[in-house]
N, C-alpha and C. Protein backbone atom coordinates (compact mmCIF):
# COMPACT_ATOMS: atom_id res chain seq x y z
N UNK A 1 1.45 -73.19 114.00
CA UNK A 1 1.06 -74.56 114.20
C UNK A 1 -0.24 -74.60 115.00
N UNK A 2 -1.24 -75.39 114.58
CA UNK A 2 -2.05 -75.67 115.22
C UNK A 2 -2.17 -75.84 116.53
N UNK A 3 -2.59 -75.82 117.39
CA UNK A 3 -2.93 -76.57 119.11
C UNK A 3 -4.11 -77.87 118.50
N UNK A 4 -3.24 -78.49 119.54
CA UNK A 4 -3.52 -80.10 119.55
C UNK A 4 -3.86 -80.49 120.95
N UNK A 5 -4.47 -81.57 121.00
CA UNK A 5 -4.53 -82.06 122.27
C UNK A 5 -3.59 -82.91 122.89
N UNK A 6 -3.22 -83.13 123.82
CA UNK A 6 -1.90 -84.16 124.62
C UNK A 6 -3.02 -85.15 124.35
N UNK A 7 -2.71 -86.04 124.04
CA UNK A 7 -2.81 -88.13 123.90
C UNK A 7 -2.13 -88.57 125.03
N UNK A 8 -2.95 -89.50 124.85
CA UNK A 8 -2.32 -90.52 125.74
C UNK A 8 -0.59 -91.01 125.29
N UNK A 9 0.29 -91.34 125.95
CA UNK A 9 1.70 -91.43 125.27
C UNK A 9 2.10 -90.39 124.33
N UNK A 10 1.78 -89.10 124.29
CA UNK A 10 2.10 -88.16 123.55
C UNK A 10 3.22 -87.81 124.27
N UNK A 11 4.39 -86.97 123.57
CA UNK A 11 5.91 -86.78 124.36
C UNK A 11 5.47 -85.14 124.73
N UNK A 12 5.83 -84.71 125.62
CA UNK A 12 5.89 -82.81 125.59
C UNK A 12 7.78 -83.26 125.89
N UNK A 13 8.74 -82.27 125.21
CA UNK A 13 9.87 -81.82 125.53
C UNK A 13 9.93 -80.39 125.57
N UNK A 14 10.19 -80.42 126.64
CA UNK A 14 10.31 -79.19 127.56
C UNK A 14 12.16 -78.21 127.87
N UNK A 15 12.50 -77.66 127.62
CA UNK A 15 13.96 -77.34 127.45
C UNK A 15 14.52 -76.02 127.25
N UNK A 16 15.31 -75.71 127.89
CA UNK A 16 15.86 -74.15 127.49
C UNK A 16 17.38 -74.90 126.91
N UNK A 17 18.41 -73.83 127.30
CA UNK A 17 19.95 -73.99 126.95
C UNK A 17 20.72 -75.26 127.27
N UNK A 18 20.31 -75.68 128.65
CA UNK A 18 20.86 -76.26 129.96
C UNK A 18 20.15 -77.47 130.30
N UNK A 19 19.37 -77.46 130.05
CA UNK A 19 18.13 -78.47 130.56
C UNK A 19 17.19 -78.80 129.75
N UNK A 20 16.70 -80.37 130.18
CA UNK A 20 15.87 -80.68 129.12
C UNK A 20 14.99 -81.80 129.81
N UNK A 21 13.74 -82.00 129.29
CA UNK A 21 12.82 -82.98 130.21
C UNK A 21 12.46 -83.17 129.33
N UNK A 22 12.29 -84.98 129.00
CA UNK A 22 11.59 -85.38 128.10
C UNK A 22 10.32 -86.21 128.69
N UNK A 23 9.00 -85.55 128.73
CA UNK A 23 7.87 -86.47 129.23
C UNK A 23 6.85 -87.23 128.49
N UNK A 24 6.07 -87.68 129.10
CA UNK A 24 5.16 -89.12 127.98
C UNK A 24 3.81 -88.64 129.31
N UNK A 25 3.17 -88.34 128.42
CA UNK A 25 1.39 -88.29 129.11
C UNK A 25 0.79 -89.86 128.98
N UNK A 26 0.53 -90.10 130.43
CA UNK A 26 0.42 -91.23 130.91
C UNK A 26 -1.34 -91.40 130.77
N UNK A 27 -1.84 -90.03 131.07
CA UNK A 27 -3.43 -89.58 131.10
C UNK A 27 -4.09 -89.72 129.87
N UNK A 28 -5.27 -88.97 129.81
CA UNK A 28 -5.96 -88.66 128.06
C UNK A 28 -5.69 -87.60 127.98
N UNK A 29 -6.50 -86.86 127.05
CA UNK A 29 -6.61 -85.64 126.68
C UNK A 29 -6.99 -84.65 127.90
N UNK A 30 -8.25 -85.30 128.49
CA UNK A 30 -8.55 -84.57 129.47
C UNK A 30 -7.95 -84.40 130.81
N UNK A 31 -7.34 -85.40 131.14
CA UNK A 31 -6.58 -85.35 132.18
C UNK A 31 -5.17 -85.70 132.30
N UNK A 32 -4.20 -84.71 131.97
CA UNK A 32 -2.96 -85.48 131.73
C UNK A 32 -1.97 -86.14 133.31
N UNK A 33 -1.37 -86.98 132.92
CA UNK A 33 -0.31 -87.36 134.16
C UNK A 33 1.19 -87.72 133.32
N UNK A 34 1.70 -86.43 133.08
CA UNK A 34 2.87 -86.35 133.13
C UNK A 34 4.10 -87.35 133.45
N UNK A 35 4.65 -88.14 133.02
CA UNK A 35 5.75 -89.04 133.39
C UNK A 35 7.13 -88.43 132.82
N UNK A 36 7.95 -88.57 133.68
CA UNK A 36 9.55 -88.37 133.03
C UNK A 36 10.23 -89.32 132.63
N UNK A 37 9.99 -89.26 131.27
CA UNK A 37 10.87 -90.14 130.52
C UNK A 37 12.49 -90.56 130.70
N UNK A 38 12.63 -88.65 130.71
CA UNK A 38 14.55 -88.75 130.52
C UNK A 38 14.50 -86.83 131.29
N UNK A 39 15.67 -86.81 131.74
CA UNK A 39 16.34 -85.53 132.02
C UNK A 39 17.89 -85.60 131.57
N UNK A 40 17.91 -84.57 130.70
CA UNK A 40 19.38 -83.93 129.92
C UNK A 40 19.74 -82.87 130.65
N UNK A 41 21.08 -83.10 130.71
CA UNK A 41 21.65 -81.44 131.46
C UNK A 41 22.68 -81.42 131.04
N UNK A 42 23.48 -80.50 130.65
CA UNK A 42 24.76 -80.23 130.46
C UNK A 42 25.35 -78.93 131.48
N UNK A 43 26.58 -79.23 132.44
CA UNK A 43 27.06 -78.40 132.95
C UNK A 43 27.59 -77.13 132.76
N UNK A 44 26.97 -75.69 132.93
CA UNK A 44 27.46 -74.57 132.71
C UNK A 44 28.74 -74.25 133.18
N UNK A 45 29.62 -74.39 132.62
CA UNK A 45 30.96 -73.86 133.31
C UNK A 45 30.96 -73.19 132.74
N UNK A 46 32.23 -72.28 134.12
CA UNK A 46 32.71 -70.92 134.03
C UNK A 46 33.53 -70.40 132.83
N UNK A 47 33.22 -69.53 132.52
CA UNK A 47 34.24 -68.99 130.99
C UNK A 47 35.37 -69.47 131.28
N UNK A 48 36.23 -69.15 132.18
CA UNK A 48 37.32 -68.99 132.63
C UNK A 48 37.86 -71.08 132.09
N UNK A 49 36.80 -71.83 132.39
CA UNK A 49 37.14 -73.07 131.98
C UNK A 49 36.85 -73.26 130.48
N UNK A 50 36.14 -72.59 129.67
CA UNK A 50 35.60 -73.30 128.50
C UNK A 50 36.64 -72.69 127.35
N UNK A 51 37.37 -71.69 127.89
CA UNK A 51 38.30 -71.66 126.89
C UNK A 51 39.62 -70.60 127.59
N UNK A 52 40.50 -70.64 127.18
CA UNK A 52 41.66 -69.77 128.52
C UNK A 52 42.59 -69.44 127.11
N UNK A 53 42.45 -69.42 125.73
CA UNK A 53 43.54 -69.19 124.74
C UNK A 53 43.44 -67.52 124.64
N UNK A 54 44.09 -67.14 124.54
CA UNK A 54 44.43 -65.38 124.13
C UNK A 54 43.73 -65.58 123.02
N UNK A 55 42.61 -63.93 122.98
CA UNK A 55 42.34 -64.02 121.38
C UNK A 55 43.28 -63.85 120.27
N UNK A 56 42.83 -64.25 118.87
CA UNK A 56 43.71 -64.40 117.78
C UNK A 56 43.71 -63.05 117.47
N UNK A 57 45.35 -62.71 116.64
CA UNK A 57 45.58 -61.48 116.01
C UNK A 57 45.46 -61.46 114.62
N UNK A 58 45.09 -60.80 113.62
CA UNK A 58 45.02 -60.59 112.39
C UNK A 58 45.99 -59.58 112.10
N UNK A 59 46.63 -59.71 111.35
CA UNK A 59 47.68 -58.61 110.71
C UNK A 59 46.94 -58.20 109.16
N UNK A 60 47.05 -56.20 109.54
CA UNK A 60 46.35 -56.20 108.68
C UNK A 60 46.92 -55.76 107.18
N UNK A 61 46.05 -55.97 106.12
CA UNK A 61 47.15 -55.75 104.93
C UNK A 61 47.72 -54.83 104.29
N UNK A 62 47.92 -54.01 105.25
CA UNK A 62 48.27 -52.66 104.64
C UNK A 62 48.94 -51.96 105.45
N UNK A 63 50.40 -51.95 106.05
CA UNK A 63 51.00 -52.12 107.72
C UNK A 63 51.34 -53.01 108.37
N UNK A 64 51.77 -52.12 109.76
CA UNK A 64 52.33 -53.27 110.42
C UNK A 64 51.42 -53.15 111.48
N UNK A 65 50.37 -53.04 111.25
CA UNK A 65 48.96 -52.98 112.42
C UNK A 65 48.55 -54.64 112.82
N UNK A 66 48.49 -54.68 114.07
CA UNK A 66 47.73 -56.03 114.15
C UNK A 66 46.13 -55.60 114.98
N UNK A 67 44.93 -56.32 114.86
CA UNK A 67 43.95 -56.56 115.52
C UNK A 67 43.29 -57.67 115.94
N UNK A 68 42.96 -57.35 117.35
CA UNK A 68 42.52 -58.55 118.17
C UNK A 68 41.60 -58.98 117.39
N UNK A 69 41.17 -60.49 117.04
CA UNK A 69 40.23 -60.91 116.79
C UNK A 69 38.90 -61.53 118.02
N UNK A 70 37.81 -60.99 117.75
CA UNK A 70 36.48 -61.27 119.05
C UNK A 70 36.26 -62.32 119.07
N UNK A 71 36.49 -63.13 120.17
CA UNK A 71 36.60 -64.43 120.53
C UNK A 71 34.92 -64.53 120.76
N UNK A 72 34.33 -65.95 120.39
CA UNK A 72 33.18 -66.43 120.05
C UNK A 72 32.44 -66.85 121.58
N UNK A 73 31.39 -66.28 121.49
CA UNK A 73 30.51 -66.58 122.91
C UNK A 73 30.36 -68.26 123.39
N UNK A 74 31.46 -68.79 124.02
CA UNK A 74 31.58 -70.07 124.58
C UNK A 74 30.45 -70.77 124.82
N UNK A 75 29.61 -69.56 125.70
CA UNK A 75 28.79 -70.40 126.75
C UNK A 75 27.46 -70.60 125.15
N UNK A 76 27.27 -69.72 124.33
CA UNK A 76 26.95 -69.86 123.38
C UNK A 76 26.51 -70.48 122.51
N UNK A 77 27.78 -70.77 122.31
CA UNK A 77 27.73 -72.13 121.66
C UNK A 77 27.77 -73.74 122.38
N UNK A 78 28.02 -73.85 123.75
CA UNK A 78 27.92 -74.80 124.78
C UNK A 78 26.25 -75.28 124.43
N UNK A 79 25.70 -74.13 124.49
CA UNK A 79 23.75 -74.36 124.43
C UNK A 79 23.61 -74.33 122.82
N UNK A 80 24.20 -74.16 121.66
CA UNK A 80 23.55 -74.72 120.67
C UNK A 80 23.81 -76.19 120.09
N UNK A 81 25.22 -76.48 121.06
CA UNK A 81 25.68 -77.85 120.99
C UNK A 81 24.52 -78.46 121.61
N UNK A 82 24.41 -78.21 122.76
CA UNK A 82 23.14 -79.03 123.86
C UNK A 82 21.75 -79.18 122.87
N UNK A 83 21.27 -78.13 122.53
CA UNK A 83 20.03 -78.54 121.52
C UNK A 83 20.02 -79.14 120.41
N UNK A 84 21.30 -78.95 119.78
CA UNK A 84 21.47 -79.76 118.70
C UNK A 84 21.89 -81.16 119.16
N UNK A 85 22.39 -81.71 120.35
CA UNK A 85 22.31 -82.95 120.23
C UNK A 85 20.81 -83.68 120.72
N UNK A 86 20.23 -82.50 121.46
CA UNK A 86 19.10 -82.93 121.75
C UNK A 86 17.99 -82.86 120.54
N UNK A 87 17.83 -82.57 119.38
CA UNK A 87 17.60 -82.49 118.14
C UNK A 87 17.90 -84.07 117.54
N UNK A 88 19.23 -84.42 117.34
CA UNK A 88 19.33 -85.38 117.33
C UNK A 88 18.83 -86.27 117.70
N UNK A 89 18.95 -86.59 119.09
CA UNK A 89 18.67 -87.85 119.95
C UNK A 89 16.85 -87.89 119.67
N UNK A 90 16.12 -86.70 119.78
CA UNK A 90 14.75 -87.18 119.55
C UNK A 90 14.39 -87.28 117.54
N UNK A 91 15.14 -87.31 116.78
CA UNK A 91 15.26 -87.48 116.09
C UNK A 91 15.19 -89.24 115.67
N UNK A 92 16.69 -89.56 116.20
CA UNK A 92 16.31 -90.91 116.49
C UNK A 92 15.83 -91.99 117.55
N UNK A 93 14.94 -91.00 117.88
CA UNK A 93 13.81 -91.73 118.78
C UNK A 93 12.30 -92.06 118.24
N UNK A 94 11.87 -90.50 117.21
CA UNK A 94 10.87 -90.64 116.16
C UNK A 94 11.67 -91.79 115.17
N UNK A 95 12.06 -91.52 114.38
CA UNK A 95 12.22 -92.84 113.15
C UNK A 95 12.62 -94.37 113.84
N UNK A 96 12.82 -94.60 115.42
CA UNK A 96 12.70 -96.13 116.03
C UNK A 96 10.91 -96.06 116.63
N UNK A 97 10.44 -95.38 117.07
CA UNK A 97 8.78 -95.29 117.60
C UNK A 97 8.15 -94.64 116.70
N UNK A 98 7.32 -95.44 115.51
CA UNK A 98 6.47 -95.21 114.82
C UNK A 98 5.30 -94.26 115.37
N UNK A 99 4.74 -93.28 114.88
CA UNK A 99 3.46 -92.69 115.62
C UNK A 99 3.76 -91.68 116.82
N UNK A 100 4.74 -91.32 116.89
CA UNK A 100 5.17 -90.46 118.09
C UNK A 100 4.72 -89.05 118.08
N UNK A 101 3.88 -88.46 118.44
CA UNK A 101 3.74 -86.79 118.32
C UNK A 101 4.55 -86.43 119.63
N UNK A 102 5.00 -84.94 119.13
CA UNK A 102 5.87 -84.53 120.02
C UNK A 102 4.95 -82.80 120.17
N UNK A 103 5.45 -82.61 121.59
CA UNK A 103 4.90 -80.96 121.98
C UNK A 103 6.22 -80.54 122.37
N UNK A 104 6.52 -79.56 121.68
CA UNK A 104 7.58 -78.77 122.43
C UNK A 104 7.51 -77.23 122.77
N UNK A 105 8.20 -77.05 124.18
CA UNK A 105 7.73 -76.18 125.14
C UNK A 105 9.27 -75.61 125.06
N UNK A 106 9.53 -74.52 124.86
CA UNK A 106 11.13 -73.73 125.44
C UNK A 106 10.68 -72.44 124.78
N UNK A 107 11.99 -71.59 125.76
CA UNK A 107 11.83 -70.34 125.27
C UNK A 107 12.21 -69.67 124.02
N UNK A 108 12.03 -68.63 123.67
CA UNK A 108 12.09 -68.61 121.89
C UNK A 108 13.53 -68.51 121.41
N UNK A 109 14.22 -68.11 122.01
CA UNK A 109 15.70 -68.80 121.70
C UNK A 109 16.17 -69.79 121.16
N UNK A 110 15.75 -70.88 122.30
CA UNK A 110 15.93 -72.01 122.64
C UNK A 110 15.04 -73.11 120.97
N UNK A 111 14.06 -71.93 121.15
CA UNK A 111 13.04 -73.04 119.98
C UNK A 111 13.20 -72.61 118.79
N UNK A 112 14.14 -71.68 118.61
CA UNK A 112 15.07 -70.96 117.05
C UNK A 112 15.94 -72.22 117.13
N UNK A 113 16.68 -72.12 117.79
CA UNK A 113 17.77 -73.44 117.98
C UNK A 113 17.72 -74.39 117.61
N UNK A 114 16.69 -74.80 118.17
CA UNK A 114 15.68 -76.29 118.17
C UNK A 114 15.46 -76.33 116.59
N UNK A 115 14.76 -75.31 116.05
CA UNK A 115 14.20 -75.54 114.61
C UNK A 115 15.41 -75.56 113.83
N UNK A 116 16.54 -74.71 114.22
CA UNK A 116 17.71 -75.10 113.09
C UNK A 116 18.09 -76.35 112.62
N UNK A 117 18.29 -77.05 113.89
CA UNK A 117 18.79 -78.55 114.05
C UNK A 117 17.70 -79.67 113.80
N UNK A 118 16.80 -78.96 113.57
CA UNK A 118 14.95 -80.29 113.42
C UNK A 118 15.71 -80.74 111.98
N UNK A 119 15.27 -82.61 111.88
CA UNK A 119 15.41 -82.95 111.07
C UNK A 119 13.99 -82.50 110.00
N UNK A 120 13.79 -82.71 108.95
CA UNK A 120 12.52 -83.18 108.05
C UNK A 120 11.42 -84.16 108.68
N UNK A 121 11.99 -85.10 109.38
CA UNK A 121 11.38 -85.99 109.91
C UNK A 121 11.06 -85.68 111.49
N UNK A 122 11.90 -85.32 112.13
CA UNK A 122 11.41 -84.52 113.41
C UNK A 122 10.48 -83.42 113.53
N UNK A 123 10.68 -82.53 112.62
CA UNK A 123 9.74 -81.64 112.14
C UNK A 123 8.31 -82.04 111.82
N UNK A 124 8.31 -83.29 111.29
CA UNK A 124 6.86 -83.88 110.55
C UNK A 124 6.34 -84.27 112.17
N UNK A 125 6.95 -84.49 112.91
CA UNK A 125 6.04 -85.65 114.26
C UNK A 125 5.92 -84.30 115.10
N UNK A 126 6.45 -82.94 114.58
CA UNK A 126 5.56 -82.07 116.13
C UNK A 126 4.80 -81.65 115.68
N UNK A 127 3.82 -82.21 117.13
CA UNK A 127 2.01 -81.71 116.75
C UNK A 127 2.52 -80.11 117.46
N UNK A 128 3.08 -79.55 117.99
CA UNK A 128 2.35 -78.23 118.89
C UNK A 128 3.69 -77.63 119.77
N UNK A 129 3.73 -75.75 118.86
CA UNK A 129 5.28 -75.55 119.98
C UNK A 129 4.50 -74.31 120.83
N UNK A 130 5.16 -74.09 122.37
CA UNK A 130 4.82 -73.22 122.77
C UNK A 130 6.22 -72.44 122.83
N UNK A 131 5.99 -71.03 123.21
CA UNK A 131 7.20 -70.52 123.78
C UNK A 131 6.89 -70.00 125.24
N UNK A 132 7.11 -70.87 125.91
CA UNK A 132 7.70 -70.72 127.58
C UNK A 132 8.59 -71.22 127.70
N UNK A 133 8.93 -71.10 129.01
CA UNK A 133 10.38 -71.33 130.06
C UNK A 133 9.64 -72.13 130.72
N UNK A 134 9.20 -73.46 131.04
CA UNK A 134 9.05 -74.15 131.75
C UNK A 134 9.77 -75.58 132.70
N UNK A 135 11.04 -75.02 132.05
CA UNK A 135 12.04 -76.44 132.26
C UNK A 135 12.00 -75.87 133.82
N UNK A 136 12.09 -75.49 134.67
CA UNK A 136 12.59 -76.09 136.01
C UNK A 136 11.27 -75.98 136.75
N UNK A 137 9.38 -75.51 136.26
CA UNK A 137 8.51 -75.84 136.86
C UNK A 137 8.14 -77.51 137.45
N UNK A 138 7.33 -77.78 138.61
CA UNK A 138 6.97 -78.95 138.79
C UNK A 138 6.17 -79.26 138.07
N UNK A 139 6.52 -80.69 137.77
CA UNK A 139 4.96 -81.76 136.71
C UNK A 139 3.62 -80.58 136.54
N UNK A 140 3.59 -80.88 138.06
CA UNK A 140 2.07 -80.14 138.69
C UNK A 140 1.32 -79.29 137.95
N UNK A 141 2.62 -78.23 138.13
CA UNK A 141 2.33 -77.05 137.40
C UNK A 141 2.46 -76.76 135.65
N UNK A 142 3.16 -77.59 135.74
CA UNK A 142 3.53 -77.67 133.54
C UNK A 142 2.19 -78.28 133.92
N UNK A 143 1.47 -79.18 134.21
CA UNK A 143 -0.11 -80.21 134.02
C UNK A 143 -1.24 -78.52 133.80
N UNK A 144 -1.25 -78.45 134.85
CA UNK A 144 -2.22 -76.84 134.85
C UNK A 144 -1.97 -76.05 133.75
N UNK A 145 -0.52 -75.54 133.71
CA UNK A 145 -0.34 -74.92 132.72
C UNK A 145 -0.58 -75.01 131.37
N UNK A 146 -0.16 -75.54 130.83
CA UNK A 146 -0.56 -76.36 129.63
C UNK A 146 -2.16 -77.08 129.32
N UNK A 147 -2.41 -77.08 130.12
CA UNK A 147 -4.29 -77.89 130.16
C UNK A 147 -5.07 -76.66 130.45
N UNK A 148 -4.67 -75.66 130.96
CA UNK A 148 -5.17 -74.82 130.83
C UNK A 148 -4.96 -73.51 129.92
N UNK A 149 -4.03 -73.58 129.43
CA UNK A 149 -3.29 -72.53 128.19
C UNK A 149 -4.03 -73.55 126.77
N UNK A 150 -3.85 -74.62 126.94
CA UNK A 150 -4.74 -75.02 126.14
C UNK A 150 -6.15 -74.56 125.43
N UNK A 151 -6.87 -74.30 126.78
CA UNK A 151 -8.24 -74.81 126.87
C UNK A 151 -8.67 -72.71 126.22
N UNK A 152 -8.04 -72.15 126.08
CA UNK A 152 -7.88 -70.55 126.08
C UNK A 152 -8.61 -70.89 124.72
């Protein structure tokens, strides 16, 4: 994807597993001022809470053998739920705000994730992805960062 410039009212969403910042550049191109739109979080709980069932047994077909079946990475899937609803929700935020470009910033995990769950139409409104970890930096520093990773 191309590099684009931040606009004025341009969105950057910023997000790993856990966290999510949705901002609106208040500035121009040249000088951005960062606003927080929205903050998403979903609580990491402990394995021990997200699921407590014994794994399943398979009996196999040939005997009287049984084997444990490998119980599915909880926390895992906790964070592809989280991006996929966050997929969603800016989903229908582009098709109610005509003209919306979006920048999105997460780590490459996170922005595999992200692209699974992109609608057609969410997909069409992002101008520009990076892959960093910037969800728990200050404004400040995502402003520098980005205006200056830019300018490279």
């Amino acid at each position: 994807m191309k590099r684009s410039s931040v606009r004025h009212r341009d969105w950057l969403v910023i997000f790993d597993g856990r966290k999510a910042l949705i901002l609106q550049n208040g500035g121009d191109e040249r000088y951005a001022n960062l606003q927080t739109r929205e903050l998403r979080e979903h609580e990491q709980a402990p394995t021990r809470k997200l699921g407590s069932d014994r794994p399943a047994h398979v009996h196999e077909s040939v005997g009287a053998a049984r084997s444990a079946v490998e119980q599915p990475d909880l926390h895992n899937e906790a964070e592809r739920a989280f991006i996929a609803d966050l997929a969603h929700h800016l989903h229908s935020v582009i098709i109610t705000i005509a003209e919306r470009r979006l920048f999105i910033i997460a780590p490459p995990r996170a922005l595999g994730r992200f692209r699974e769950a992109c609608s057609p139409t969410l997909r069409n409104s992002i101008a520009f992805e990076l892959r960093k970890d910037w969800v728990n930096e200050p404004l400040e520093k995502i402003e520098s960062q980005l205006f200056s990773t830019r300018r490279r």
